[in-house]
Protein backbone atom coordinates (compact mmCIF):
# COMPACT_ATOMS: atom_id res chain seq x y z
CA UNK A 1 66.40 76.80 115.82
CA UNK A 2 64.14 74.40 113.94
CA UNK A 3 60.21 74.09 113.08
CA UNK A 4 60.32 71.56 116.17
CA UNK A 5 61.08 74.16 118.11
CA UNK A 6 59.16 76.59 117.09
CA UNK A 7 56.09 76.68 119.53
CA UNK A 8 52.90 75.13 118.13
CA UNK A 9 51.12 78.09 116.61
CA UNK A 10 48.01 77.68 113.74
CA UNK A 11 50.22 77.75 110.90
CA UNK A 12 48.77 80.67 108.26
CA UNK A 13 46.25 80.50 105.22
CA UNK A 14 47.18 81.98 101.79
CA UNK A 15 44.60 84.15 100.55
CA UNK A 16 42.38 82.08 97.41
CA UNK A 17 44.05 82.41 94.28
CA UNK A 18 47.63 83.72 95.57
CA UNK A 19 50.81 80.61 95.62
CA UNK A 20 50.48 78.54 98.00
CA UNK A 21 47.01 79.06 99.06
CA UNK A 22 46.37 74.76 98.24
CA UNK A 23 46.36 72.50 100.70
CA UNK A 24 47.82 75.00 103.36
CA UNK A 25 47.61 72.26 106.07
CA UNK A 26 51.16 70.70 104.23
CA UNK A 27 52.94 74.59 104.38
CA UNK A 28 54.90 73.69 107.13
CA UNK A 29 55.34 69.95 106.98
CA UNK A 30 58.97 69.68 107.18
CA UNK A 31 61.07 66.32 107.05
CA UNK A 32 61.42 65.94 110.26
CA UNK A 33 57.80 63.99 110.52
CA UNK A 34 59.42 61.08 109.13
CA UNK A 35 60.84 61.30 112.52
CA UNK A 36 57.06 59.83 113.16
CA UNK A 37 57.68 56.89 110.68
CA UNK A 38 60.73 56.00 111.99
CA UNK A 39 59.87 55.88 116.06
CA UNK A 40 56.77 53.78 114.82
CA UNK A 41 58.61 51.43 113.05
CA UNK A 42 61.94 50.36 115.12
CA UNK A 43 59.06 50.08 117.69
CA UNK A 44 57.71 46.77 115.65
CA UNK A 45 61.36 46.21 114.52
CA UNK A 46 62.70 46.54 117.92
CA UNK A 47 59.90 44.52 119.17
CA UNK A 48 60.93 41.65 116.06
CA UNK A 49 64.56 41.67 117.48
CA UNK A 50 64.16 40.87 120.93
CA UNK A 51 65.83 37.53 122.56
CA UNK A 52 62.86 36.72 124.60
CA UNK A 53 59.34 35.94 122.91
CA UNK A 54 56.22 36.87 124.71
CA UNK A 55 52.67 36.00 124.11
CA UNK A 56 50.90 38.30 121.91
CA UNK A 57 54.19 40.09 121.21
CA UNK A 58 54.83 38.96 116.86
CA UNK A 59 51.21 40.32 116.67
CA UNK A 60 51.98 43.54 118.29
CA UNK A 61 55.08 44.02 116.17
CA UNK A 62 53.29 43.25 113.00
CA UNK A 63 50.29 45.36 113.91
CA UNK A 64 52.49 48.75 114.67
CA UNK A 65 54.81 47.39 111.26
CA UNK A 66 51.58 48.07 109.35
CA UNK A 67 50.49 51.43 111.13
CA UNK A 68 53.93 52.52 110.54
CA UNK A 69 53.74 51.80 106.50
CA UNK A 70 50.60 53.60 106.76
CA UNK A 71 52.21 56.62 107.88
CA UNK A 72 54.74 56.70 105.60
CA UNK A 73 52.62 56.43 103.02
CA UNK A 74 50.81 59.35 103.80
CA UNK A 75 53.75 61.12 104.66
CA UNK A 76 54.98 60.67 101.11
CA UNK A 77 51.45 62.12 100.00
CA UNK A 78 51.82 64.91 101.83
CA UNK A 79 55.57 65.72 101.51
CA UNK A 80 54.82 65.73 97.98
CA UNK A 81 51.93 68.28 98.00
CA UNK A 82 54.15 70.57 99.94
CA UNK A 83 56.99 70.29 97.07
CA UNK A 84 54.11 70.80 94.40
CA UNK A 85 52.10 73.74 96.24
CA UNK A 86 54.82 75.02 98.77
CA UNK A 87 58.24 74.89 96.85
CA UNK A 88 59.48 78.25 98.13
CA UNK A 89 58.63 76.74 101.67
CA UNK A 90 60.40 73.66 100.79
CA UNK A 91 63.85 75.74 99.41
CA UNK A 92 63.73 77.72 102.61
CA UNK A 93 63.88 74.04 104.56
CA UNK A 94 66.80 73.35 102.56
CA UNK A 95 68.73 76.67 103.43
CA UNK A 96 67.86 76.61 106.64
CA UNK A 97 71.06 74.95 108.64
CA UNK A 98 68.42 73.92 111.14
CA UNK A 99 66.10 72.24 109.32
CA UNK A 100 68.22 70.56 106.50
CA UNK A 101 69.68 68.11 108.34
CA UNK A 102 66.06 66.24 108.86
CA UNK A 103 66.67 65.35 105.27
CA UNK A 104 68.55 62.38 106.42
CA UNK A 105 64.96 61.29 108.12
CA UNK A 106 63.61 60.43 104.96
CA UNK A 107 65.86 57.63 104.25
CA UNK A 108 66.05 56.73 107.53
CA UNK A 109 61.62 56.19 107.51
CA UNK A 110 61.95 54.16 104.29
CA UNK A 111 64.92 51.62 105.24
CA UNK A 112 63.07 51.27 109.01
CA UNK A 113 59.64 50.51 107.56
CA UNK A 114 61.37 48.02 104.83
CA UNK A 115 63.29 46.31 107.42
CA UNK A 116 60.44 45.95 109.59
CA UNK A 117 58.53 44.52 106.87
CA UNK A 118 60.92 41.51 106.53
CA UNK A 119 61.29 40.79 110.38
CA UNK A 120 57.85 41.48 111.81
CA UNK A 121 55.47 42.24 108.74
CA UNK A 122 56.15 39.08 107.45
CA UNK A 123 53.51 37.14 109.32
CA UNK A 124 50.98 39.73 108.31
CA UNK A 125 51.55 40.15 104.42
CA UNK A 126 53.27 36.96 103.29
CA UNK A 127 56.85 36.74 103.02
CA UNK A 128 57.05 37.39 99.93
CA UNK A 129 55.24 40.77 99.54
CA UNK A 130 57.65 41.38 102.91
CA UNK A 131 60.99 40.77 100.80
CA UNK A 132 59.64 42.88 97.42
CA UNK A 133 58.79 45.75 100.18
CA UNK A 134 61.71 45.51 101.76
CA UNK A 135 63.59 45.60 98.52
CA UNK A 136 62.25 48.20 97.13
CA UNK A 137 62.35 50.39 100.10
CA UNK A 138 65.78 49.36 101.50
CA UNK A 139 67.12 51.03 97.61
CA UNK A 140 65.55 53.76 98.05
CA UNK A 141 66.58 54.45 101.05
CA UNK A 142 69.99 53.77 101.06
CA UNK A 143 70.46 56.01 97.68
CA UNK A 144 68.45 58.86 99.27
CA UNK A 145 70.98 58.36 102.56
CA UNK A 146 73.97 58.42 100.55
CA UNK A 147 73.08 61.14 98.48
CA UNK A 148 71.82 63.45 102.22
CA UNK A 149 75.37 62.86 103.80
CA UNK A 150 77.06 64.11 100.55
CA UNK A 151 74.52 67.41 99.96
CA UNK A 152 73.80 68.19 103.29
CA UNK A 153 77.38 68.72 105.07
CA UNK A 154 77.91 70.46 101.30
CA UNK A 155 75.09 73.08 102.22
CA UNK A 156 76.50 73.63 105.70
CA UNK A 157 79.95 74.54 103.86
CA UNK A 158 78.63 76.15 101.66
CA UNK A 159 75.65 78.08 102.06
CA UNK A 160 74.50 77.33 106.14
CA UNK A 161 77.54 78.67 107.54
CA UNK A 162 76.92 77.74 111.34
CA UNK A 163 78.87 79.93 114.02
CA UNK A 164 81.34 78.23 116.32
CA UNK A 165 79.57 76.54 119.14
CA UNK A 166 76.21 76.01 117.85
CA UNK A 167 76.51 72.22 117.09
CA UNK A 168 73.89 70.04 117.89
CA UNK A 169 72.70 66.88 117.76
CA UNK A 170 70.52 66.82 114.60
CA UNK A 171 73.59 67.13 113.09
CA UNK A 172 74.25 63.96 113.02
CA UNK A 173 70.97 63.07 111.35
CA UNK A 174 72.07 62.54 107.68
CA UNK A 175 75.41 61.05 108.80
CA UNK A 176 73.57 58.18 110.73
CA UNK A 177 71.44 57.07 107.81
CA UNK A 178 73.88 55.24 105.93
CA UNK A 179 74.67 53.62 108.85
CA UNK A 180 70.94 52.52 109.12
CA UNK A 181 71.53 50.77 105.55
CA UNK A 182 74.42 49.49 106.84
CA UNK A 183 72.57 47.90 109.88
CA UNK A 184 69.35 46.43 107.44
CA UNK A 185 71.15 45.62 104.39
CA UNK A 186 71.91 41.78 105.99
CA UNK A 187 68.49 41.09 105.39
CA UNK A 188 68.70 41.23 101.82
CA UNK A 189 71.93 39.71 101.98
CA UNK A 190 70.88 36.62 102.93
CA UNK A 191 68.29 36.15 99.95
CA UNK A 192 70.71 36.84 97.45
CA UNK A 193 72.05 33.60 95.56
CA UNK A 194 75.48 32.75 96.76
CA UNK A 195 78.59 34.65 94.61
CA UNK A 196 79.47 38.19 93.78
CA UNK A 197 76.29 40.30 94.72
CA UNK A 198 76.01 38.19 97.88
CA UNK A 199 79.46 39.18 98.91
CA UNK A 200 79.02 43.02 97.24
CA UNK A 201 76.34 43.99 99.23
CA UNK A 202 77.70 42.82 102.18
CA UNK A 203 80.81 44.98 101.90
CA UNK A 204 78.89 47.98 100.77
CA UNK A 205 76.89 47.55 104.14
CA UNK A 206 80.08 47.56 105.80
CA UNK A 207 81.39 50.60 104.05
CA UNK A 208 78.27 52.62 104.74
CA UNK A 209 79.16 51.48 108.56
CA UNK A 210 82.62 52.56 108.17
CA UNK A 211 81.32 56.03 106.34
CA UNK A 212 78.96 56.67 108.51
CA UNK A 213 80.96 55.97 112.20
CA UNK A 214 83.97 58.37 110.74
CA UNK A 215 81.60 61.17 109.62
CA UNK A 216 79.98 60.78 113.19
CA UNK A 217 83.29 60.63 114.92
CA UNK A 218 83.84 64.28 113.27
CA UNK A 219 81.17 65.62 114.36
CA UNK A 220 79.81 64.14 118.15
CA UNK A 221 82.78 66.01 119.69
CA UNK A 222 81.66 68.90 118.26
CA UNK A 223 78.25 68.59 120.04
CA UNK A 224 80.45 67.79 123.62
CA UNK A 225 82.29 71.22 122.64
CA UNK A 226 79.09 72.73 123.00
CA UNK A 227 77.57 71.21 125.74
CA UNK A 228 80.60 71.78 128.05
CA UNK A 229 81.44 75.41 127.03
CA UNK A 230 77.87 77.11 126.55
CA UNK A 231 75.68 75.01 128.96
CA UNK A 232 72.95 72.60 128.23
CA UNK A 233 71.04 73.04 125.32
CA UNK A 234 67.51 75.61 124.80
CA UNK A 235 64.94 73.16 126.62
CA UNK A 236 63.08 72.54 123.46
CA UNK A 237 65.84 71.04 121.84
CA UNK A 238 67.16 69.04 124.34
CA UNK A 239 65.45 65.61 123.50
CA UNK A 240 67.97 65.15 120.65
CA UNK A 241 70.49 64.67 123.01
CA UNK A 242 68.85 61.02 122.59
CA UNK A 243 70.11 61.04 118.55
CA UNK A 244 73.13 60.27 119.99
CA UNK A 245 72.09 57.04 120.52
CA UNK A 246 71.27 56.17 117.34
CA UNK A 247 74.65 55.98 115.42
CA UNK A 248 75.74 53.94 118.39
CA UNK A 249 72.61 51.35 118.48
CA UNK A 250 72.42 51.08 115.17
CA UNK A 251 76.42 50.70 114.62
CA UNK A 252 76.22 47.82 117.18
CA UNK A 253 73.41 46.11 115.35
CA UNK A 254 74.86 46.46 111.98
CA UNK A 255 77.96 44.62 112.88
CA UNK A 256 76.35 41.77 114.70
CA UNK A 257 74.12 41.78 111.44
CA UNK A 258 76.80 41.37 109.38
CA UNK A 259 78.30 39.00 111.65
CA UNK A 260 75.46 36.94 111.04
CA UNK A 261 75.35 36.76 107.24
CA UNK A 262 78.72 37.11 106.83
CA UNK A 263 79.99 33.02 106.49
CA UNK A 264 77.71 32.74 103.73
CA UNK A 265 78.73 35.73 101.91
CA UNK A 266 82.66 35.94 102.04
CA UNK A 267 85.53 33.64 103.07
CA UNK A 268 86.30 31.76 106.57
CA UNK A 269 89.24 33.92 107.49
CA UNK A 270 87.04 37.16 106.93
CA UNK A 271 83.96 35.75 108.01
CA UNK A 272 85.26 34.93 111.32
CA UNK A 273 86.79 38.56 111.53
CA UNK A 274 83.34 39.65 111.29
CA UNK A 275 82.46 37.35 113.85
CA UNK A 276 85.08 38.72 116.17
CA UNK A 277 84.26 42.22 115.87
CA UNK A 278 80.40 42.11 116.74
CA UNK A 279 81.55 41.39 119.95
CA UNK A 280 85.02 43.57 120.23
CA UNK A 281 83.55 46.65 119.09
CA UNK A 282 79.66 45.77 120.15
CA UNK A 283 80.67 45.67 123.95
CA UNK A 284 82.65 48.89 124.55
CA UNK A 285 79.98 50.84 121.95
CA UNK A 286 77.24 49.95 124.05
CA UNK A 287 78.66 50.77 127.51
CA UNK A 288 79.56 54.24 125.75
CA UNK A 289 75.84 54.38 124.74
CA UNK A 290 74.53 53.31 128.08
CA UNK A 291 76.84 56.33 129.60
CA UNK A 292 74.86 58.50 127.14
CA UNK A 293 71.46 57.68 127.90
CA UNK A 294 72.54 58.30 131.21
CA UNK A 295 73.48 61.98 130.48
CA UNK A 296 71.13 62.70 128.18
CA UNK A 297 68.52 61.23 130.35
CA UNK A 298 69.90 63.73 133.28
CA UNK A 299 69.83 66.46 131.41
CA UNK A 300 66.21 65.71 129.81
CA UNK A 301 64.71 65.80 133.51
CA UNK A 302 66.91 68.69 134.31
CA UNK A 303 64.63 70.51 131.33
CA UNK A 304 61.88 69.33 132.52
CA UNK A 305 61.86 70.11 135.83
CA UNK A 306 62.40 73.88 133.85
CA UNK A 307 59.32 73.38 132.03
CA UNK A 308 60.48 72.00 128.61
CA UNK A 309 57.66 71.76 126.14
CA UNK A 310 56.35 69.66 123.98
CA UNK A 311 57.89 69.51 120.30
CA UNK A 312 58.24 67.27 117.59
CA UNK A 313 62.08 66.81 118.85
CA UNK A 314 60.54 64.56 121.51
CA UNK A 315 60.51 61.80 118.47
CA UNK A 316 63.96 61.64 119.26
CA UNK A 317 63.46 59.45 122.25
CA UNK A 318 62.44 56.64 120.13
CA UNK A 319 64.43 55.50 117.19
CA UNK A 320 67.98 55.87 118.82
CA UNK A 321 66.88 54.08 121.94
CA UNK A 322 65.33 51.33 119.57
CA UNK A 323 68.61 51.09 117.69
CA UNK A 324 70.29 50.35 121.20
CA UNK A 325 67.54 47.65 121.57
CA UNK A 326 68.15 46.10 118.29
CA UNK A 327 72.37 46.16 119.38
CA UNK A 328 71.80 44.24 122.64
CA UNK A 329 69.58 41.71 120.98
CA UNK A 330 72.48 41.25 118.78
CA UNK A 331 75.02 41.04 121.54
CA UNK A 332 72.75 38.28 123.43
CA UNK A 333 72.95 36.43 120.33
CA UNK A 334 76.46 36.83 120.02
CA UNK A 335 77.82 36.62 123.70
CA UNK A 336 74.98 34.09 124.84
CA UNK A 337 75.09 36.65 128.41
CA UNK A 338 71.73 37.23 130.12
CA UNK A 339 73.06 40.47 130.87
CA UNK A 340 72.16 41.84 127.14
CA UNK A 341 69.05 40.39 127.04
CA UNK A 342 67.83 42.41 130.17
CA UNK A 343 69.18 45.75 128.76
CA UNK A 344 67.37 44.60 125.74
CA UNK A 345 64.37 44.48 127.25
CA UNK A 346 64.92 47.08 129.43
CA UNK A 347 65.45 49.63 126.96
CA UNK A 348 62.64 47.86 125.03
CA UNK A 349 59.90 48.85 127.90
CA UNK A 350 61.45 52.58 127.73
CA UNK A 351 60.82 52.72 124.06
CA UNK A 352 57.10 51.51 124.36
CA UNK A 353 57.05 54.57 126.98
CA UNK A 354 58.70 57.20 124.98
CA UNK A 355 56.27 56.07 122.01
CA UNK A 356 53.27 56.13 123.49
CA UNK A 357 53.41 59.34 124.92
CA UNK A 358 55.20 61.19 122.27
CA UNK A 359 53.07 59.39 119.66
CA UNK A 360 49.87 60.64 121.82
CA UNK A 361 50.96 63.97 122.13
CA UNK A 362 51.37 64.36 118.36
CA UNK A 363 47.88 63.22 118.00
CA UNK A 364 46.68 65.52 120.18
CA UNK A 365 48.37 68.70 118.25
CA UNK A 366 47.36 67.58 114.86
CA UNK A 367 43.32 67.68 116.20
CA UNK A 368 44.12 70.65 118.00
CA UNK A 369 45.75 72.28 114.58
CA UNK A 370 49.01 73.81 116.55
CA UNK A 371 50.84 70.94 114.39
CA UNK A 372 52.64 71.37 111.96
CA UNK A 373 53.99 74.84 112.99
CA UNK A 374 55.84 77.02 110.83
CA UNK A 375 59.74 77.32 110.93
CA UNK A 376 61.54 80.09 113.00
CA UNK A 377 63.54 82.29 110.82
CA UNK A 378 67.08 81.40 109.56
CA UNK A 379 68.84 83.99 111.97
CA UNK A 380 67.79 82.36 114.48
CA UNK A 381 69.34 79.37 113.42
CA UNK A 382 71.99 79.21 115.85
């Protein structure tokens, strides 16, 4: 089990004068916050996306782009005081096979943030500042996601060592993020001068979706496995049931992305190929996901009904069901049916939800100091 869940506790002060006794507050601040960054910003990018404009709406979306940029700002502050002060803490994350995988939220909050920049910052900041923001964080991003899906199943092999049946969700958390670069990487394409980096970076996005959509086809019936031959999951963990979601939102948006910049960036016969397959593998991927939020959505009120707490997982009700908003804004653009556009906004309305009351409730724990709480201990990791 994870430091999300872990129940809030006041996490521990060092003694003066012994390691670790600066800034204590950061001890326990494990990736998973960028969790935070990342549910604030496909909330403005989400928003951005949508095939319906409503009054007051581009303002909204700009207005949580900019909180979210905040927050990853001091995010990156604070992650970096707890590597400088709390380095033994911050091995321990690493070997710990259930907090490891929030690596892959780090890239995730930096390509979100710089994609939001470009489609609803933009109004706020200039378009220009929006593209160098979104340049700068869409490479770091996508390196630090390509580098967490190589040294994070390596760990598990390695030096995790998870017993049968104890799959979960989260681990699909560094497998998704290339797929995120995958999904976001169109933007840029379509500033690049026409010729060879146009058409590069448009099939490196495509191989990050293929890399990413294999690595999550390993490992999501591994999670089933678990579900149907152990029971549901502890109640504390089972909001990331929801992750789900997000390699198959966000593998529905990249490829109507791509679809999109794709005539521009390669030849007719391949372009059109694109064209075809936003819609051929879009359609089927989303009724999947829609049969998933379904489940997951059971099972979440089965928990709660049981008396599931509060945690940090409960971020993981907003980025994969904004990735599934971003894919059926792509599909209305695509198909030209109503029908997306409602689930669109549907599942638009449900994000706003799942924000503001997760986003609240994490408020309320920082003032109250149970947040952040320290990790359980590695045996317990199954």
């Amino acid at each position: 089990m994870t430091t999300l869940l872990t129940p809030p506790i006041p996490a521990p002060h060092a003694p003066p004068g012994v390691p670790g006794a600066r800034f204590p507050a950061v001890r326990h601040l494990g990736p998973q916050w960028y969790a935070s960054v990342m549910g604030t910003a496909i909330v403005a990018g989400a928003g951005a996306a949508l095939p319906v404009r409503v009054p007051g709406l581009d303002t909204f979306c700009a207005v949580v782009w900019l909180l979210s940029a905040v927050l990853l700002l001091v995010l990156l502050t604070a992650r970096g005081a707890h590597w400088v002060h709390h380095r033994e803490q911050a091995r321990a994350d690493l070997l710990n096979p259930g907090i490891a995988p929030f690596y892959g939220c780090l890239s995730m909050a930096l390509l979100a943030v710089g994609g939001a920049s470009m489609t609803a910052g933009a109004p706020l900041v200039g378009r220009r500042a929006a593209l160098v923001t979104d340049a700068v964080l869409y490479s770091a991003g996508a390196l630090t996601g390509l580098v967490v899906a190589v040294v994070v199943p390596y760990l598990m092999i390695v030096r995790h060592r998870p017993a049968p049946g104890t799959a979960t969700p989260v681990w699909l958390l560094p497998l998704v993020a290339p797929m995120v670069a995958a999904a976001l990487g169109p933007l840029l394409v379509a500033e690049l001068p026409a010729g060879q980096g146009r058409g590069a970076l448009l099939l490196a996005c495509y191989g990050m979706f293929g890399l990413s959509l294999l690595a999550t086809a390993l490992v999501l019936p591994l999670v089933f496995a678990r579900l149907v031959h152990t029971g549901p999951l502890p109640l504390a963990l089972t909001p990331t049931l929801f992750l789900v979601l997000g390699p198959l939102g966000q593998s529905v948006t990249a490829v109507n992305a791509l679809a999109d910049v794709a005539p521009g960036a390669v030849g007719p016969p391949y372009a059109s190929a694109f064209g075809a397959a936003a819609v051929l593998y879009g359609v089927p991927v989303t009724g999947f996901a829609l049969l998933w939020l379904a489940l997951a959505t059971a099972l979440v009120v089965r928990a709660a009904v049981d008396g599931m707490p509060f945690s940090m997982t409960w971020w993981g009700f907003t980025f994969p069901v904004g990735t599934c908003v971003t894919g059926a804004s792509g599909l209305a653009r695509h198909t030209g049916l109503d029908a997306f556009t409602w689930v669109a906004v549907a599942l638009y309305a449900l994000l706003l939800a799942a924000w503001a009351v997760t986003g609240a409730r994490t408020v309320r724990g920082l003032l109250a100091g149970t947040l952040p709480a320290p990790p359980a201990p590695v045996a317990a990791a199954g």
